[in-house]
Protein backbone atom coordinates (compact mmCIF):
# COMPACT_ATOMS: atom_id res chain seq x y z
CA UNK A 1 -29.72 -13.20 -30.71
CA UNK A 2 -33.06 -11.94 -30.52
CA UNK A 3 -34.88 -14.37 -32.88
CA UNK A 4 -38.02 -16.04 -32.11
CA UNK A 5 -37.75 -19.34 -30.12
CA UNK A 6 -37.47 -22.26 -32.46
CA UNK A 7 -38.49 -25.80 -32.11
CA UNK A 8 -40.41 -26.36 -28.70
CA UNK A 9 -41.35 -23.19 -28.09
CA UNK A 10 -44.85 -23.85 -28.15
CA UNK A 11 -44.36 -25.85 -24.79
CA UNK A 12 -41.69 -26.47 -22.09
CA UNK A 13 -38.02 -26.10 -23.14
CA UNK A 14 -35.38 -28.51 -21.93
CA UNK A 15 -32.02 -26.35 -20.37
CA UNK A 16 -30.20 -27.46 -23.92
CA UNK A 17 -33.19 -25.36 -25.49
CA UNK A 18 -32.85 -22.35 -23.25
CA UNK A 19 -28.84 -22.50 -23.58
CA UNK A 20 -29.54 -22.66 -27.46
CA UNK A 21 -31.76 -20.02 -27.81
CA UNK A 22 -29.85 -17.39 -25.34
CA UNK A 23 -26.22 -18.00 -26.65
CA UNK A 24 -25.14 -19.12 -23.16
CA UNK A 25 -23.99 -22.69 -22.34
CA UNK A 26 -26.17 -25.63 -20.58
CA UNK A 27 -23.65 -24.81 -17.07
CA UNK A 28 -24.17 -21.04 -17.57
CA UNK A 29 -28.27 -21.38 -17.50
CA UNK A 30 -28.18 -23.33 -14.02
CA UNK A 31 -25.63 -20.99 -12.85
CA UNK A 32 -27.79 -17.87 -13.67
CA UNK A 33 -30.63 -19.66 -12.85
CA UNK A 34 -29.38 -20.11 -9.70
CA UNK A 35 -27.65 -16.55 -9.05
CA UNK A 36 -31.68 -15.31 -9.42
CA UNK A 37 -30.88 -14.07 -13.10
CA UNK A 38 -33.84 -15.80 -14.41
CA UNK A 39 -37.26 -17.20 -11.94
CA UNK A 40 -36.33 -20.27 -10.98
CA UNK A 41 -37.12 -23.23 -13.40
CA UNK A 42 -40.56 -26.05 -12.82
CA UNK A 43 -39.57 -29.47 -11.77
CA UNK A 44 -41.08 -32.59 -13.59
CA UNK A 45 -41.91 -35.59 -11.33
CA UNK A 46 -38.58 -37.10 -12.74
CA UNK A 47 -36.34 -33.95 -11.48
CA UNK A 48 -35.99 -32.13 -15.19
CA UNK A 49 -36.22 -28.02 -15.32
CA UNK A 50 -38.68 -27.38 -17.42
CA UNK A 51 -38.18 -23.93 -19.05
CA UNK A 52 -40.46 -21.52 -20.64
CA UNK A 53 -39.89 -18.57 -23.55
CA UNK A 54 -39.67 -16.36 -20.50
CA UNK A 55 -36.53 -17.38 -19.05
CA UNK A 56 -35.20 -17.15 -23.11
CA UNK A 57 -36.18 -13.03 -22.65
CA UNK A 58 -34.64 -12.93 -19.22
CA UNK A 59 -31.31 -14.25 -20.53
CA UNK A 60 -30.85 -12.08 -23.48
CA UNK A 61 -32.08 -9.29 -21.20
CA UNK A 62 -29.14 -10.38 -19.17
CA UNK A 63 -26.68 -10.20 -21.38
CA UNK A 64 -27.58 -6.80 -22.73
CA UNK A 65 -27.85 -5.17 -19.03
CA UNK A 66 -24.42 -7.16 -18.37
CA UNK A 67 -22.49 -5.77 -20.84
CA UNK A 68 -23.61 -2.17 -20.25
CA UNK A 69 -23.22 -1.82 -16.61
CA UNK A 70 -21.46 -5.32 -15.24
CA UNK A 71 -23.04 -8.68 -14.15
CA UNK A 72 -23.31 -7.54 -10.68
CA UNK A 73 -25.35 -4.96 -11.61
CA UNK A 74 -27.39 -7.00 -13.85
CA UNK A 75 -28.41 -9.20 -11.69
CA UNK A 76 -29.83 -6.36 -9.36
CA UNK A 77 -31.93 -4.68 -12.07
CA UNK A 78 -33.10 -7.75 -13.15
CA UNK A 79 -34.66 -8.63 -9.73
CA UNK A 80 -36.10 -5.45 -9.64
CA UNK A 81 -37.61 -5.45 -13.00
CA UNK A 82 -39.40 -8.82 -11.95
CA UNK A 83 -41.00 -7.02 -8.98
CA UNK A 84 -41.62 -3.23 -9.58
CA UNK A 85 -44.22 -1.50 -11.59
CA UNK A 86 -43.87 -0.96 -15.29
CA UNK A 87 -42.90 2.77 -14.30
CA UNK A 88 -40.18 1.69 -12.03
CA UNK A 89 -38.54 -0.87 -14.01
CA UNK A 90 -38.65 1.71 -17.12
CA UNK A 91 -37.46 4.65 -14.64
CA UNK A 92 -34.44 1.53 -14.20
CA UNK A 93 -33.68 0.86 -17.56
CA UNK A 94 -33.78 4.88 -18.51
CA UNK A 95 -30.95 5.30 -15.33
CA UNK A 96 -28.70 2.60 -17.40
CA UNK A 97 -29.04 4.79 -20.71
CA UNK A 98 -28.37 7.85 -18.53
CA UNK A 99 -25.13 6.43 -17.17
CA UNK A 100 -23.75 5.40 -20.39
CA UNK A 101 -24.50 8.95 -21.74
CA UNK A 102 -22.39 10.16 -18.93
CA UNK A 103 -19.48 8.23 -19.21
CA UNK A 104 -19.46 9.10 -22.97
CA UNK A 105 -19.69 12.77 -22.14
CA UNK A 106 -16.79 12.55 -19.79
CA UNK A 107 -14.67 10.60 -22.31
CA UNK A 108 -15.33 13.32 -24.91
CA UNK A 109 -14.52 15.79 -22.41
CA UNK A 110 -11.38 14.27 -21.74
CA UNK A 111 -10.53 13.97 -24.71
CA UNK A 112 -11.22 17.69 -26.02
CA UNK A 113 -8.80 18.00 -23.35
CA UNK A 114 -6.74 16.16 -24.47
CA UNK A 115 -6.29 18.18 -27.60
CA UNK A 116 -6.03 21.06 -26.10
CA UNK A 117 -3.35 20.50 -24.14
CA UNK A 118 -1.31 19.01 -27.04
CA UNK A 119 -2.59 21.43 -29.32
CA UNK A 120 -1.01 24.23 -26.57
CA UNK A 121 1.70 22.42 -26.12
CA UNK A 122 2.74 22.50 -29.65
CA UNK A 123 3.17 26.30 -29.41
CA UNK A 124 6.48 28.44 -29.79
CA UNK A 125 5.02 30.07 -26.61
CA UNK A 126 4.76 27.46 -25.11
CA UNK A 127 8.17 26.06 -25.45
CA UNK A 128 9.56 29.41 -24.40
CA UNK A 129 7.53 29.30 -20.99
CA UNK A 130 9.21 25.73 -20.46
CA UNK A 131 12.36 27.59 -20.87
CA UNK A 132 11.88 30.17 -18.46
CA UNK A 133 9.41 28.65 -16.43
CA UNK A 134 7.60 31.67 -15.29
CA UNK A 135 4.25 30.48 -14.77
CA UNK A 136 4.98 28.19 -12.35
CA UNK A 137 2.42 26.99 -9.70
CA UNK A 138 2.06 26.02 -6.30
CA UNK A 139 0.47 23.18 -4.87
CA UNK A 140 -2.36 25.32 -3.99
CA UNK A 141 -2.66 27.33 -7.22
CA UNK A 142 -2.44 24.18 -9.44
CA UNK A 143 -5.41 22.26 -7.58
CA UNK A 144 -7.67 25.58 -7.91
CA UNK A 145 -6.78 25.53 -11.36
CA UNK A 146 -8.02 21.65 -11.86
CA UNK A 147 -10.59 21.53 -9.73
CA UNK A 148 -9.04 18.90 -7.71
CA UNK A 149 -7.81 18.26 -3.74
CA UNK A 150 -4.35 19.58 -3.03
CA UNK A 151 -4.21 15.79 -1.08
CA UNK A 152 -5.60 14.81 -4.69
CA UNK A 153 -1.68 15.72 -6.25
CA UNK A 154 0.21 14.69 -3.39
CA UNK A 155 -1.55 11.33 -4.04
CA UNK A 156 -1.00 11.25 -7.41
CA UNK A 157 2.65 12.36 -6.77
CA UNK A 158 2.94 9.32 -4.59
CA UNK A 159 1.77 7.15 -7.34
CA UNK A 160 4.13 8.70 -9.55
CA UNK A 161 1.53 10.19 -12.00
CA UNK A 162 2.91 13.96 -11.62
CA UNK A 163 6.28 14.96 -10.11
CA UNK A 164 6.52 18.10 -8.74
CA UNK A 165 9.62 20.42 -7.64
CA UNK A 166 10.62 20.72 -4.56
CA UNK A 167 12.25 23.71 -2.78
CA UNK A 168 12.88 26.17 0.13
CA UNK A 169 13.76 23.70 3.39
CA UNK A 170 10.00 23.57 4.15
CA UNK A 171 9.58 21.09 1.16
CA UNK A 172 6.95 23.25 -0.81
CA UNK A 173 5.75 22.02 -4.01
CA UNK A 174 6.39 23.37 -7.25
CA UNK A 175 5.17 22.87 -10.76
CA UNK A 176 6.38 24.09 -13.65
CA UNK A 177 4.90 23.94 -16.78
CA UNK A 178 5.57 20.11 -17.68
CA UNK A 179 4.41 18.67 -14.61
CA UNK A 180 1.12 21.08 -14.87
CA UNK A 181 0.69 19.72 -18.40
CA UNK A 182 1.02 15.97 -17.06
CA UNK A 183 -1.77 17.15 -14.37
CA UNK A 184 -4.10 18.35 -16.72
CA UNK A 185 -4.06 14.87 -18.69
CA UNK A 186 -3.88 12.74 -14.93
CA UNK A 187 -6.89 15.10 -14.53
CA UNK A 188 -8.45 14.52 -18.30
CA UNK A 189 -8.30 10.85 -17.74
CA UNK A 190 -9.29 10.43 -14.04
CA UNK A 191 -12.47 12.28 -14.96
CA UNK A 192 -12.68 10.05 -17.95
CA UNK A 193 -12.78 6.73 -15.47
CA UNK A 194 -9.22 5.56 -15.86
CA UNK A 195 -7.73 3.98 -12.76
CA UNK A 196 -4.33 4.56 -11.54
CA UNK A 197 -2.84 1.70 -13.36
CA UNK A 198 -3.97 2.94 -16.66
CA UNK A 199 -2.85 6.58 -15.72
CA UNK A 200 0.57 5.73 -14.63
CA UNK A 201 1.02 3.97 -18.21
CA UNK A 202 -0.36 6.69 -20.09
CA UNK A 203 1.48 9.16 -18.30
CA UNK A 204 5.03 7.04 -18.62
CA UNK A 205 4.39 7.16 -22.60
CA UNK A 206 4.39 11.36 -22.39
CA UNK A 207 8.06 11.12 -22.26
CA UNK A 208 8.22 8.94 -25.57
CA UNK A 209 7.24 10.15 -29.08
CA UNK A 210 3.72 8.52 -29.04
CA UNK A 211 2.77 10.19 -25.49
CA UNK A 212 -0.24 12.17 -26.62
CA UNK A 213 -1.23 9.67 -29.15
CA UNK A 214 -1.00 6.95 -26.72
CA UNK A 215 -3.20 8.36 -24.45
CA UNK A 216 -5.77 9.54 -27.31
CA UNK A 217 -5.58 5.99 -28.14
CA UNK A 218 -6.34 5.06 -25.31
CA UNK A 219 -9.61 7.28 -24.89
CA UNK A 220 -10.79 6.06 -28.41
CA UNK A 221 -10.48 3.04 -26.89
CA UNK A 222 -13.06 4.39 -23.71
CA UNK A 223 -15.51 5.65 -26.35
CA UNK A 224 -15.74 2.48 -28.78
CA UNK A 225 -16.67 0.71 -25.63
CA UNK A 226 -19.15 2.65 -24.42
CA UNK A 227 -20.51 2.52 -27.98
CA UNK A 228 -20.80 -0.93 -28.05
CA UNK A 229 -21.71 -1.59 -24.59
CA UNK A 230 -25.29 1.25 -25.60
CA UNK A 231 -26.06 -1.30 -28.61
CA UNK A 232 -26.05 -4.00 -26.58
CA UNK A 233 -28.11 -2.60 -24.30
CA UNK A 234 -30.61 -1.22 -27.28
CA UNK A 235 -30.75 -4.80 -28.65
CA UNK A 236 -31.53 -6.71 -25.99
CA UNK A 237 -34.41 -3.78 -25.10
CA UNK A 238 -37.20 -5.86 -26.79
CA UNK A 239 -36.28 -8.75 -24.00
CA UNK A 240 -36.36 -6.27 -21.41
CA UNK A 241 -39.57 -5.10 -22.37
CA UNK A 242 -41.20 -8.62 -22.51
CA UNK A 243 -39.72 -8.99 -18.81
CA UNK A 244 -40.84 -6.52 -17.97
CA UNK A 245 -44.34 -6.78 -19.27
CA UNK A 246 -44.83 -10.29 -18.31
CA UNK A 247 -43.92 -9.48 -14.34
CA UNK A 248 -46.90 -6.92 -14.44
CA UNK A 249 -48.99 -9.00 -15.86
CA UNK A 250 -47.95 -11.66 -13.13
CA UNK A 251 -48.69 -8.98 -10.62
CA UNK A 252 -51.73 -7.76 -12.13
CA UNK A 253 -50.55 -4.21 -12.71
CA UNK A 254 -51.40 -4.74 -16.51
């Protein structure tokens, strides 16, 4: 995508041209056009949408801004870009590179994490400490130590995502070093995005051979998304732009 408009783009374009052009089907162009995606098409005497290259830009902008942050979304900015000022709609588009930055950082984050809990893990210390399980933790002591609510872990406990110990007939929770390993990954990964259904899977595999490698699978994953999602959103910037520009224009701010 992102080629010049072939054919009749020196005048009106039929919906077959538009769907042609934007890589979306004859249905999807009256559906969009109809969900506000794109300004709504002229009518011909006879009843035919007549298009213009504009709607072309607006649909590859579209696809760009739904791939990096949802259709939902999408449609939102894209409503906005039509009607704000240049600055606004590029203060928009900057928010979307922003958030994709963000999500990339946590991934890496959780990822370093990651490591370093496997990396600790594989220690003769560390093995020892299993053995005598002297370091310990309560409830309270563990979600100081992650940064997280101690309802956080009894929720997560509930879901089956960490499993403490239990003991003295008041029921107090008790960690030892296993379960505060499986936290710090439930914690890696939550951070990361993952919801509980992705957790609970990645967590189940810790107990198998491919545990760690499972979930840094899993975070790869996470990243090559993101990664594709920001080129999408770089290509279809020229679109964007031409949006953009055209709805200031329209409004006379250019």
């Amino acid at each position: 995508m992102g080629e010049p408009v072939s054919g009749r783009r020196q005048g009106a374009l039929r919906t077959a041209d538009v769907a042609r052009e934007s890589g979306y089907s004859v249905q999807q162009v009256r559906d969009l056009e109809r969900l506000g995606v794109i300004p709504p098409a002229a009518r011909s005497s006879n009843g035919y949408r007549s298009y213009a290259l504009l709607h072309v830009h607006a649909l590859r902008a579209y696809r760009g801004l739904a791939g990096a942050v949802g259709p939902v979304i999408a449609r939102q900015l894209l409503a906005e870009l039509r009607t704000g000022t240049i600055a606004e709609a590029a203060s928009a588009i900057n928010d979307v590179h922003v958030r994709l930055a963000r999500e990339r950082e946590e991934a890496l984050r959780a990822q370093q994490a990651l490591r370093a809990i496997q990396a600790e893990a594989d220690t003769p210390e560390f093995e020892q400490d299993v053995e005598r399980d002297s370091d310990a933790m309560t409830i309270t002591e563990l979600s100081r130590a992650l940064g997280v609510r101690a309802s956080t872990l009894r929720f997560w406990e509930q879901e089956g995502l960490v499993t403490p110990e239990r003991v003295t007939s008041l029921q107090a929770r008790r960690y030892d070093l296993s379960a505060i390993r499986t936290a710090r990954i439930v914690t890696a990964l939550r951070s990361a995005g993952y919801g509980i259904p992705a957790v609970r899977e990645i967590v189940g595999s810790l107990h198998r051979l491919d545990g760690t490698e499972e979930a840094e699978r899993v975070l790869r994953e996470r990243l090559d998304g993101i990664a594709l999602r920001t080129v999408g959103l770089l290509r279809a910037g020229a679109d964007l732009a031409t949006v953009v520009t055209a709805a200031a224009q329209e409004s006379g701010a250019v």
